[in-house]
C-alpha atoms as a PDB file:
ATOM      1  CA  UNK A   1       0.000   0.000   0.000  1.00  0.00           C
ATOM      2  CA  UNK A   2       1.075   3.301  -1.187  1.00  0.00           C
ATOM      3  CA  UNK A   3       0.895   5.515   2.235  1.00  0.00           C
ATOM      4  CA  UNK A   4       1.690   8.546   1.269  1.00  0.00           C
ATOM      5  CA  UNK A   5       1.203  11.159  -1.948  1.00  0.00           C
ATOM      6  CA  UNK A   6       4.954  11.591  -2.924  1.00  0.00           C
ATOM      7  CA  UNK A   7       5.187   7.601  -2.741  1.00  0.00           C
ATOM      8  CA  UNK A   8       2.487   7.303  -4.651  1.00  0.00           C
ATOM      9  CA  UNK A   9       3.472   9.923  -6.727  1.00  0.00           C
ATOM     10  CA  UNK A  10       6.805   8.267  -7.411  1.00  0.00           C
ATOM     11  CA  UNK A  11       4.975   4.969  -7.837  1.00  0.00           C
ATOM     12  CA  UNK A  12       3.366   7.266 -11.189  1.00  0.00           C
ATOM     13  CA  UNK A  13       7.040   8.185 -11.962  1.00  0.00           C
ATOM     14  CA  UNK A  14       8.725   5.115 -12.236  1.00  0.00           C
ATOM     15  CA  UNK A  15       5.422   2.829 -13.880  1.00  0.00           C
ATOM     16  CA  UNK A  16       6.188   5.987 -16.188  1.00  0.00           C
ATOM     17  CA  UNK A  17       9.217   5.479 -17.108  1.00  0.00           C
ATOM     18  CA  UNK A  18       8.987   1.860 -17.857  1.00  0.00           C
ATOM     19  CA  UNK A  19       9.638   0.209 -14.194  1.00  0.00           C
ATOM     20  CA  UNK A  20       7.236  -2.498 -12.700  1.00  0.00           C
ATOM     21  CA  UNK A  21       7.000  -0.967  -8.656  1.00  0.00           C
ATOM     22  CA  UNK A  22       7.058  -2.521  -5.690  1.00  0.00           C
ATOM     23  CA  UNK A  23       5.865  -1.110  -2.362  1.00  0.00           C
ATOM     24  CA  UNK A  24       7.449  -0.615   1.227  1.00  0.00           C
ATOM     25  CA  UNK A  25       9.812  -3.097   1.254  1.00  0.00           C
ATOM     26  CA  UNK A  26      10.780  -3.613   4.688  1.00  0.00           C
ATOM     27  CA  UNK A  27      14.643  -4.342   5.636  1.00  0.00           C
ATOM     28  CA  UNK A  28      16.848  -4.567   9.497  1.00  0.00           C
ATOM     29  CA  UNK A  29      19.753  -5.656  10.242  1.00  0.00           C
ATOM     30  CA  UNK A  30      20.281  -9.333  10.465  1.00  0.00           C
ATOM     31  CA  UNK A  31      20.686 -11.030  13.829  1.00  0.00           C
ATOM     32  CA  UNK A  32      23.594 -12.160  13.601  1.00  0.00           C
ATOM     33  CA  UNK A  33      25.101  -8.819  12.632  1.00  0.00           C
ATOM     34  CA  UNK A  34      27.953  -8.190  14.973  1.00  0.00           C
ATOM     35  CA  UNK A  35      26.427  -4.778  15.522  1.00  0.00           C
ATOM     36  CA  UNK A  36      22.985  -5.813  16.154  1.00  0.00           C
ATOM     37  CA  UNK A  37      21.195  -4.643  19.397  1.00  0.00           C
ATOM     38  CA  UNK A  38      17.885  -6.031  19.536  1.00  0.00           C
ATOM     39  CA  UNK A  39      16.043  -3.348  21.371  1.00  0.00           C
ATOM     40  CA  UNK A  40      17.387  -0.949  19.239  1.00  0.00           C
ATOM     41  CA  UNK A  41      17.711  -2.838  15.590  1.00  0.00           C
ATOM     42  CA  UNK A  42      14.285  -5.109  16.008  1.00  0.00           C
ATOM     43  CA  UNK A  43      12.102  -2.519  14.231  1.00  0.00           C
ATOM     44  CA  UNK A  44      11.745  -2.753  10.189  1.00  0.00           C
ATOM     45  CA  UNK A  45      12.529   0.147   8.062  1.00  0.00           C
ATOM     46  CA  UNK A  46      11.664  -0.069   4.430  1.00  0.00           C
ATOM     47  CA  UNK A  47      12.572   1.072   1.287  1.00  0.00           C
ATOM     48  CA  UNK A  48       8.977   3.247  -0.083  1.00  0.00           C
ATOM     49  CA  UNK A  49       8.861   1.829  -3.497  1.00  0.00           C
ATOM     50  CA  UNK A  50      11.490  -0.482  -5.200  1.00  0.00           C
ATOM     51  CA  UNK A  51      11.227   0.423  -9.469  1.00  0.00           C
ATOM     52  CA  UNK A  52      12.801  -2.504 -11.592  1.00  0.00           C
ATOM     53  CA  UNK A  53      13.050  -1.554 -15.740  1.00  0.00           C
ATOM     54  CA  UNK A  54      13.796  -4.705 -17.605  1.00  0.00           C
ATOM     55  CA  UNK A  55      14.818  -2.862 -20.246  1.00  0.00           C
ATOM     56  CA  UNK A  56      17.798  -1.092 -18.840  1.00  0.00           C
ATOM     57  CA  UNK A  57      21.141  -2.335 -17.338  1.00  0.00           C
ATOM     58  CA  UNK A  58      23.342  -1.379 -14.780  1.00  0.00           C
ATOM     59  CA  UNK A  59      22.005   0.843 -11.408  1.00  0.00           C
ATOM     60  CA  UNK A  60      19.598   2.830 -13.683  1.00  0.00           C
ATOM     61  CA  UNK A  61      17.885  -0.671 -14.016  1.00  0.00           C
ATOM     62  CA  UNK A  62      16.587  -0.474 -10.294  1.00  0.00           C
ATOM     63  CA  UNK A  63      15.508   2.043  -8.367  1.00  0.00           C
ATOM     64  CA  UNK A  64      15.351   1.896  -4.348  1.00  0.00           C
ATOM     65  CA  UNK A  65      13.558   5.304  -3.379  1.00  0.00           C
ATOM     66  CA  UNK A  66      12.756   6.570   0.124  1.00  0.00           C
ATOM     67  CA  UNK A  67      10.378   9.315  -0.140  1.00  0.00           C
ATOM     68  CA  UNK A  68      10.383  12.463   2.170  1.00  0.00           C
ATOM     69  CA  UNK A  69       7.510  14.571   2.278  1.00  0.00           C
ATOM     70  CA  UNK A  70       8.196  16.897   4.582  1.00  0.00           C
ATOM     71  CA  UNK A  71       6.882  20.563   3.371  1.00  0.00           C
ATOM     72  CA  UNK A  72       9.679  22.329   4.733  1.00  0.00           C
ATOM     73  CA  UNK A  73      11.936  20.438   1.610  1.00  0.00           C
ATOM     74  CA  UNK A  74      15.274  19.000   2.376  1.00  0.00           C
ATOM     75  CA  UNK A  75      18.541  21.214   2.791  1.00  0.00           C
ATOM     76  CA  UNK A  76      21.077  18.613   1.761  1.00  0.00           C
ATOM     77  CA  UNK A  77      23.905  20.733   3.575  1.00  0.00           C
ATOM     78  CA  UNK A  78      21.907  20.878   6.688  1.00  0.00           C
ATOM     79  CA  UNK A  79      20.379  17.279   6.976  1.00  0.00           C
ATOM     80  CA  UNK A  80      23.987  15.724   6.684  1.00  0.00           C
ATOM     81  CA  UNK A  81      25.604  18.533   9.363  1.00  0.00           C
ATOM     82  CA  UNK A  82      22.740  17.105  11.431  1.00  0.00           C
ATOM     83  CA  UNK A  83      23.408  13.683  10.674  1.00  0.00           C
ATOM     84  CA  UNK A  84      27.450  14.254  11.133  1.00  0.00           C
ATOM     85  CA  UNK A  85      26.978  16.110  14.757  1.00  0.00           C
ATOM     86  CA  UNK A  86      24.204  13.513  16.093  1.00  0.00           C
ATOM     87  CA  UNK A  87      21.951  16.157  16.322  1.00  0.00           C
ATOM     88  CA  UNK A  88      17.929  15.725  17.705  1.00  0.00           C
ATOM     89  CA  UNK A  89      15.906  17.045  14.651  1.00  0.00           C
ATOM     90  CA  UNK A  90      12.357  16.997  15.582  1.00  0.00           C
ATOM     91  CA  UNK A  91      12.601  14.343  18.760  1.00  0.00           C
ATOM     92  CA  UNK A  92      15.067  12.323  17.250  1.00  0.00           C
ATOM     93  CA  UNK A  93      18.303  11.796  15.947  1.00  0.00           C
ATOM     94  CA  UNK A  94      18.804  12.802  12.318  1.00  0.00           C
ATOM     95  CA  UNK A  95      20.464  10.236  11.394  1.00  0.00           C
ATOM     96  CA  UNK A  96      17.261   7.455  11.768  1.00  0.00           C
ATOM     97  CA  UNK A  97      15.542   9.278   8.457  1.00  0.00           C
ATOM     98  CA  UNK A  98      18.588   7.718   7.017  1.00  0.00           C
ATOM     99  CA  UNK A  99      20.071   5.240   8.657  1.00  0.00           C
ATOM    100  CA  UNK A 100      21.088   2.647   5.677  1.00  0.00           C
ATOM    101  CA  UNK A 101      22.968   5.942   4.418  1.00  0.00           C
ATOM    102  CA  UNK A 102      24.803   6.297   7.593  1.00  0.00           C
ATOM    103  CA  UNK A 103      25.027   3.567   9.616  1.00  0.00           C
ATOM    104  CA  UNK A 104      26.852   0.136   7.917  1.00  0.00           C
ATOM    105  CA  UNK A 105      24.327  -2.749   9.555  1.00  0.00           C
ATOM    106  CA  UNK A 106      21.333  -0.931   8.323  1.00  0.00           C
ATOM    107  CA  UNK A 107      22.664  -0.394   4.793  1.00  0.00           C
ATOM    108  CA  UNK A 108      23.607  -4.228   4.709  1.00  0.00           C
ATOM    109  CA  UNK A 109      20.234  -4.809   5.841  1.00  0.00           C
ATOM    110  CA  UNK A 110      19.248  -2.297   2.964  1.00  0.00           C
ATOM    111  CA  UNK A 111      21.662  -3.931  -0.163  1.00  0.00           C
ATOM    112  CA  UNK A 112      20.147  -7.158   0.974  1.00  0.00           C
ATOM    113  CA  UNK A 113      17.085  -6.248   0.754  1.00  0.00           C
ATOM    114  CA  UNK A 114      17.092  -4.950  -2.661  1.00  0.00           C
ATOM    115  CA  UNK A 115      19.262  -7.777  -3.877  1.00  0.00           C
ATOM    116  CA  UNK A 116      16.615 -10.359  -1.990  1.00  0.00           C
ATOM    117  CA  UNK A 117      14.085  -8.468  -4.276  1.00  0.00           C
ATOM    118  CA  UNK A 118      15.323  -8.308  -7.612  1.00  0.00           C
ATOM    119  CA  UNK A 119      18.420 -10.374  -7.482  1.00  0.00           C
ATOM    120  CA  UNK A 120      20.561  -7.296  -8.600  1.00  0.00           C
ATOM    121  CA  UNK A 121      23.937  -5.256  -6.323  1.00  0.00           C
ATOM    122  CA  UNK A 122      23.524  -2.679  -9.019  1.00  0.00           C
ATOM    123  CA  UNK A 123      20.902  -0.177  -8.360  1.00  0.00           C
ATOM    124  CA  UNK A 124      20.194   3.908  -7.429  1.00  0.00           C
ATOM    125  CA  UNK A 125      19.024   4.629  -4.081  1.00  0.00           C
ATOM    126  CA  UNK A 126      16.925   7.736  -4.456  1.00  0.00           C
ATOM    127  CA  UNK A 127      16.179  10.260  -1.975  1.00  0.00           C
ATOM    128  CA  UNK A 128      12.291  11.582  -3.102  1.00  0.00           C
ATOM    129  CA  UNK A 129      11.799  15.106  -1.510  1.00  0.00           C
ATOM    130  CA  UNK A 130       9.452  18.099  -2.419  1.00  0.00           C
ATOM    131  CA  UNK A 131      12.078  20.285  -2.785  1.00  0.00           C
ATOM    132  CA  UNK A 132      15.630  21.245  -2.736  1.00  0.00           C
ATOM    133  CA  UNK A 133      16.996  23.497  -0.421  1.00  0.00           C
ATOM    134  CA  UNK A 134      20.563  24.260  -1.311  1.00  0.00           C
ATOM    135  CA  UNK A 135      22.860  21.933  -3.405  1.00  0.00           C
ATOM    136  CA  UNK A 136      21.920  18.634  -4.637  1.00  0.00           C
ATOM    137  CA  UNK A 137      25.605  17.637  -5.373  1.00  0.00           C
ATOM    138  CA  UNK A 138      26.221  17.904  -1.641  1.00  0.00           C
ATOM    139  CA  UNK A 139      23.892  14.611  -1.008  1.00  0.00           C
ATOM    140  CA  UNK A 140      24.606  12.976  -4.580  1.00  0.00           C
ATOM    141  CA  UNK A 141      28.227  13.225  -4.301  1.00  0.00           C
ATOM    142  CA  UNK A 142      28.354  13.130  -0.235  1.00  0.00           C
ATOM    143  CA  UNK A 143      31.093  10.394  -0.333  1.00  0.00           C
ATOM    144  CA  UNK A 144      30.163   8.195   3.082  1.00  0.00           C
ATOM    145  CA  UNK A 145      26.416   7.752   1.589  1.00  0.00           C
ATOM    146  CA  UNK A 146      28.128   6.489  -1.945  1.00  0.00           C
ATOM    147  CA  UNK A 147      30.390   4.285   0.664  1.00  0.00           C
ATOM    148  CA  UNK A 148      27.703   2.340   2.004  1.00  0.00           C
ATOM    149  CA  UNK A 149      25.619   1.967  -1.241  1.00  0.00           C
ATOM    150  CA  UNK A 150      28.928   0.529  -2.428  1.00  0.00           C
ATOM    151  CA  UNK A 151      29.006   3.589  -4.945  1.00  0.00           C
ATOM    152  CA  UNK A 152      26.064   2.945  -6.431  1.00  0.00           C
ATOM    153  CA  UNK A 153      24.577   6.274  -7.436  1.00  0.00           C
ATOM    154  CA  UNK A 154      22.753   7.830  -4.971  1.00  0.00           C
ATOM    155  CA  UNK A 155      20.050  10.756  -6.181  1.00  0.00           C
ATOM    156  CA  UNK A 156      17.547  13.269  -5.323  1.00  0.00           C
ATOM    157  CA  UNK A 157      14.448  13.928  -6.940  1.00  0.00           C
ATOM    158  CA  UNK A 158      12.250  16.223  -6.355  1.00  0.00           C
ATOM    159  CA  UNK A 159       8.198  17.251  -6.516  1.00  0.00           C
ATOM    160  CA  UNK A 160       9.484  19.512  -9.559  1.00  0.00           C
ATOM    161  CA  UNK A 161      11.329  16.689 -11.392  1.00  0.00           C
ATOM    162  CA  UNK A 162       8.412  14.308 -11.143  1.00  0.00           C
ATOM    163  CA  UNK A 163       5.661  16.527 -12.683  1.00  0.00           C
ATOM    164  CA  UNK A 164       7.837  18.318 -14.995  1.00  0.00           C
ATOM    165  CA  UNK A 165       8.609  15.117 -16.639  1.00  0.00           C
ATOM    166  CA  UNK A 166       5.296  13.061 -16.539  1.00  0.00           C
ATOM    167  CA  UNK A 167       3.178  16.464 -17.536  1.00  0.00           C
ATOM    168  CA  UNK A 168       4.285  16.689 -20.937  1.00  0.00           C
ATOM    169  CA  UNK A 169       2.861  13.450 -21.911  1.00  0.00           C
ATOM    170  CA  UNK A 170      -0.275  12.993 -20.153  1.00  0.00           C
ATOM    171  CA  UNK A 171      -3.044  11.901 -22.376  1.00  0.00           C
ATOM    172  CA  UNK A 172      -6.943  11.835 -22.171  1.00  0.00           C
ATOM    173  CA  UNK A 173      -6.880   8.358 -21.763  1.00  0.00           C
ATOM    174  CA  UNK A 174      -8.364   8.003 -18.211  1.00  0.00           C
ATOM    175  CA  UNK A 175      -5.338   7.135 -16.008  1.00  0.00           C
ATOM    176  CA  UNK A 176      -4.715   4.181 -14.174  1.00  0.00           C
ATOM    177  CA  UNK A 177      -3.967   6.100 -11.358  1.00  0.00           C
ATOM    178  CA  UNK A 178      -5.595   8.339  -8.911  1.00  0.00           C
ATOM    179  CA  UNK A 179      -2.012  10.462  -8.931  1.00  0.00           C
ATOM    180  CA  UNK A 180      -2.179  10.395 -12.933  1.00  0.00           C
ATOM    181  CA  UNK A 181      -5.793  11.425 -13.123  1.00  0.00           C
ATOM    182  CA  UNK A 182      -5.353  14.497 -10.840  1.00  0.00           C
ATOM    183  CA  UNK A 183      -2.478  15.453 -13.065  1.00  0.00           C
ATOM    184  CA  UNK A 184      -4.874  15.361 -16.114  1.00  0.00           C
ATOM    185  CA  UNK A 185      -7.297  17.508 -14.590  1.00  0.00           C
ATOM    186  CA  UNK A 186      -4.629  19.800 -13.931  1.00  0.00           C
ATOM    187  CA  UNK A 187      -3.130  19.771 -17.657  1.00  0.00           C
ATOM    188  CA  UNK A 188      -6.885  20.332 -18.874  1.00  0.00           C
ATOM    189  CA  UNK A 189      -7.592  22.960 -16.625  1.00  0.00           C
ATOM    190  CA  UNK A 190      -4.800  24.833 -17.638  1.00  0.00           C
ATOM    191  CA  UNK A 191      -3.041  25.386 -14.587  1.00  0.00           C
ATOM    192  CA  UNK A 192       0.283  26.349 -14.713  1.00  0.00           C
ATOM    193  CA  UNK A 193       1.186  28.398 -12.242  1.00  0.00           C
END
């Protein structure tokens, strides 16, 4: 189940662009990791909606996206200070909106998921945010994230990225989608502001 807009917005994306979706995915660290802690490593995380293209190769061919809505946007310089000082972000550390980015169990936990799913290492995790706040290089290129995902790309997309590519080629052919259908109503109203 889709839970939220920008997942299900995503889920639009991908289908899109040619990728059968799958749908919180849920991943922790095995427990036998030597880093495991059960009361603190017993609760799933999961990966919001897992795109595989059989037409492509390589990471582009599967895309692992974890989708944050928050209104505000995401500063990619300020989340990873947060993340790099331990800092409490809302009641709790910044680095659990991330943690197979920053901490090694959980992004085994993550990799293993993904391969688990689609038999692939290759893939593109994908940060989905409303908007950018700042430099997206800073989180693409942020070289302890790349680390973990064993340099597989890591990406940000945004609200703007989404639309502006999936507008242009929205039909009148009722969409399959509740997502898809509110963007036709938008394209034939007009609205473009």
């Amino acid at each position: 189940m889709k839970e939220d807009i920008l997942e299900q917005l995503v889920d639009d994306y991908l289908q899109h662009k040619g990728y059968f979706t799958l749908h919180n995915i849920k991943f922790r660290p095995d427990a036998t990791h030597s880093d495991y802690v059960r009361n603190k490593d017993s609760n799933h995380s999961d990966i919001d909606v897992l795109g595989i293209n059989p037409t492509l190769t390589g990471p582009a061919r599967i895309y692992a996206v974890s989708c944050k809505s928050w209104q505000s946007g995401l500063n990619p310089e300020r989340k990873i200070e947060e993340i790099e000082k331990g800092l409490i972000v809302s009641g709790r550390d910044a680095w659990k909106g991330f943690r197979e980015l920053v901490v090694p169990k959980w992004a085994d936990a993550f990799k293993r998921s993904v391969f688990e799913m689609t038999n692939e290492t290759e893939f593109t995790y994908v940060t989905a945010v409303t908007l950018i706040k700042g430099n997206k290089n800073t989180w693409e290129k942020h070289q302890p994230f790349l680390d973990l995902m064993d340099n597989n790309p890591v990406k940000l997309l945004t609200f703007t990225d989404i639309v502006d590519e999936i507008m242009p080629n929205i039909g009148t052919t009722v969409a399959s989608s509740d997502i898809g259908r509110m963007l036709q109503l938008i394209k034939a109203a007009g609205w473009n502001k």
